[in-house]
C-alpha atoms as a PDB file:
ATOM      1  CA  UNK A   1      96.113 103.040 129.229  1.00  0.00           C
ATOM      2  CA  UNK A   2      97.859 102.898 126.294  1.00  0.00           C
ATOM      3  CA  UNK A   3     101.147 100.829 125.821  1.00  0.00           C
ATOM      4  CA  UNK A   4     104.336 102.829 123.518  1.00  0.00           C
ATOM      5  CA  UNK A   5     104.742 101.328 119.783  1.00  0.00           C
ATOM      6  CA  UNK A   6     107.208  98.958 119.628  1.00  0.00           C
ATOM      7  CA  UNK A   7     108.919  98.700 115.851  1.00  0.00           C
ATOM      8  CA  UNK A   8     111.118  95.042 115.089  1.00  0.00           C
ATOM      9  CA  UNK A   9     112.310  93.791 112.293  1.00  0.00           C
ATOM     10  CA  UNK A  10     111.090  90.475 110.825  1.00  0.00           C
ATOM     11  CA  UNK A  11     113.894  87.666 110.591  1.00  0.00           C
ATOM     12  CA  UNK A  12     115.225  86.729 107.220  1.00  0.00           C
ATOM     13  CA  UNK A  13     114.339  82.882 108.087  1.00  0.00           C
ATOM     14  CA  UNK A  14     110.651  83.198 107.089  1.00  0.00           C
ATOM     15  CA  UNK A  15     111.658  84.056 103.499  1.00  0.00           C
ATOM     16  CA  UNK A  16     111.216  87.565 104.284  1.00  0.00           C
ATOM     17  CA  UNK A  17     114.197  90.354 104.134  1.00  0.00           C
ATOM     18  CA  UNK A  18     113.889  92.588 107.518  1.00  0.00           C
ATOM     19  CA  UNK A  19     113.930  95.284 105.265  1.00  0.00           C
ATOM     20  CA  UNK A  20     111.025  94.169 103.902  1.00  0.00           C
ATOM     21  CA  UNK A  21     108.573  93.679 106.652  1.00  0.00           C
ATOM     22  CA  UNK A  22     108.061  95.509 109.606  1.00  0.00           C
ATOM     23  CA  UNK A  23     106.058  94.344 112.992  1.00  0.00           C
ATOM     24  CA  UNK A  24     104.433  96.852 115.487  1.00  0.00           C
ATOM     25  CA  UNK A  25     103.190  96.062 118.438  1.00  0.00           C
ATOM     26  CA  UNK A  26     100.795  98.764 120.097  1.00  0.00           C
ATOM     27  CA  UNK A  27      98.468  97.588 123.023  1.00  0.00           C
ATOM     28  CA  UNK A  28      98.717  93.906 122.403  1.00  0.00           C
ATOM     29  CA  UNK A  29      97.925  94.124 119.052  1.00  0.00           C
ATOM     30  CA  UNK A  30     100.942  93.374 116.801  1.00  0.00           C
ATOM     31  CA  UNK A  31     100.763  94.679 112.786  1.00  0.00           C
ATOM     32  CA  UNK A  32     102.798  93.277 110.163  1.00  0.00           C
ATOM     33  CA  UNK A  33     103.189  95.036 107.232  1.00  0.00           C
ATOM     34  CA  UNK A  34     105.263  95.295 104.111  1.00  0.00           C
ATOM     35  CA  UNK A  35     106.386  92.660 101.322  1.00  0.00           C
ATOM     36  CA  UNK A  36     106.233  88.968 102.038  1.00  0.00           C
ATOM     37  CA  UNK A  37     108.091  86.593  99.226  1.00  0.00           C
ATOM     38  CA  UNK A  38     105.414  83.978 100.250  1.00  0.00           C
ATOM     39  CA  UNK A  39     102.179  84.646 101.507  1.00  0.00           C
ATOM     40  CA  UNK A  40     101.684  80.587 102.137  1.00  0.00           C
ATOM     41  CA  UNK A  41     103.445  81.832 105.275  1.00  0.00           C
ATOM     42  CA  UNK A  42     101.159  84.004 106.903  1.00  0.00           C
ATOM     43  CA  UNK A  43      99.168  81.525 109.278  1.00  0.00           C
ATOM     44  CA  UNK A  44     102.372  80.495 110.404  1.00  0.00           C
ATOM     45  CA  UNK A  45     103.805  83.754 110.738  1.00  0.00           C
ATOM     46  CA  UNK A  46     100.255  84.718 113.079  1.00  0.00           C
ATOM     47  CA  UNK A  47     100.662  81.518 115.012  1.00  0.00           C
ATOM     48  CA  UNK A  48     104.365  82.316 115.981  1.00  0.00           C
ATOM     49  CA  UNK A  49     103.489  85.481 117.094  1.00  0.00           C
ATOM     50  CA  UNK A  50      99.926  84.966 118.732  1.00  0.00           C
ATOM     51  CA  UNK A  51     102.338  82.554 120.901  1.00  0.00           C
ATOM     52  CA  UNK A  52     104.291  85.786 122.244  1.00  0.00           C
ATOM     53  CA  UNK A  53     103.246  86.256 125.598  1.00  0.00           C
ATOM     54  CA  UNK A  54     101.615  89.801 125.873  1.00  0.00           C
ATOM     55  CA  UNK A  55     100.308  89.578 122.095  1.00  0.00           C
ATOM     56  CA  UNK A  56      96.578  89.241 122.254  1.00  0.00           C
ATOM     57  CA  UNK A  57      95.913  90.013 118.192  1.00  0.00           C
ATOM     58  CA  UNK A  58      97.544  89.953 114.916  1.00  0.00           C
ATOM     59  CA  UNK A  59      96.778  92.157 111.869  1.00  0.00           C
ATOM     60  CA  UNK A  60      98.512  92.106 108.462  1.00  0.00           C
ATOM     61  CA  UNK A  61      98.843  94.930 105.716  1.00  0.00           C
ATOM     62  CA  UNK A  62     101.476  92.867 103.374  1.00  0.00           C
ATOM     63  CA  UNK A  63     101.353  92.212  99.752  1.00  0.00           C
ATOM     64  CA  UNK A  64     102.958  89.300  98.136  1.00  0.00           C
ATOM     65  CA  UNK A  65     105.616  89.165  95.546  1.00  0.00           C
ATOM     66  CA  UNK A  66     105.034  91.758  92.219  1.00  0.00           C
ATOM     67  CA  UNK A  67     104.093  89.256  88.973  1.00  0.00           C
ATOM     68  CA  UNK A  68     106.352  89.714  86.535  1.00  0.00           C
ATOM     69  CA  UNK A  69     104.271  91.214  83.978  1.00  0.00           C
ATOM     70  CA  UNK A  70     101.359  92.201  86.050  1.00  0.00           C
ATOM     71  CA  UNK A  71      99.465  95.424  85.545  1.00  0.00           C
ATOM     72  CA  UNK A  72      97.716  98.158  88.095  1.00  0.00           C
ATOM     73  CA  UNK A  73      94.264  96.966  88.756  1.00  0.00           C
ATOM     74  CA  UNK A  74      93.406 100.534  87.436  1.00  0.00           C
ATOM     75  CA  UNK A  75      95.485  99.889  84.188  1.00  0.00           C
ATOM     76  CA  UNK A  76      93.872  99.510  80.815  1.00  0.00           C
ATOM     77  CA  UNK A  77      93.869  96.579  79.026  1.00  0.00           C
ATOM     78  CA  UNK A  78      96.462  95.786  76.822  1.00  0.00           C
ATOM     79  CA  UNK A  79      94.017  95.838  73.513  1.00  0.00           C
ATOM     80  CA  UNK A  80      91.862  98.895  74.780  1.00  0.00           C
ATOM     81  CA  UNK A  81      92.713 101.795  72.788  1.00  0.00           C
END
């Protein structure tokens, strides 16, 4: 039996902006995804939630913070004509 998706927004308190990151919880299994400002939070961010009753999993499909400067990985270098 399969349990509806339910969509929340992630609090502003974990250095993330809610419009930023979303959480969705299908079966048990809760999936973050989105931008994260600080990816040193993500163990604590999968500990909080593992502790939800009714949670039995936690996924993520985040990325951190662009570099300034950074290139696509599929970008060519910078001294490749």
């Amino acid at each position: 039996m399969s349990t509806p998706a339910l969509t929340v927004n992630a609090d502003a308190t974990l250095a993330v902006s809610h419009e930023d990151v979303q959480v969705t919880v299908v079966d048990g299994v809760a999936t973050i995804s989105g931008q994260i400002r600080d990816t040193s939070l993500i163990p604590l961010v999968a500990r909080l939630i593992r502790a939800v009753e009714g949670v039995v999993d936690v996924t993520f499909e985040v990325t951190g913070p662009a570099r300034v400067g950074a290139r696509p990985a599929n970008a060519p270098s910078p001294d490749v004509p």
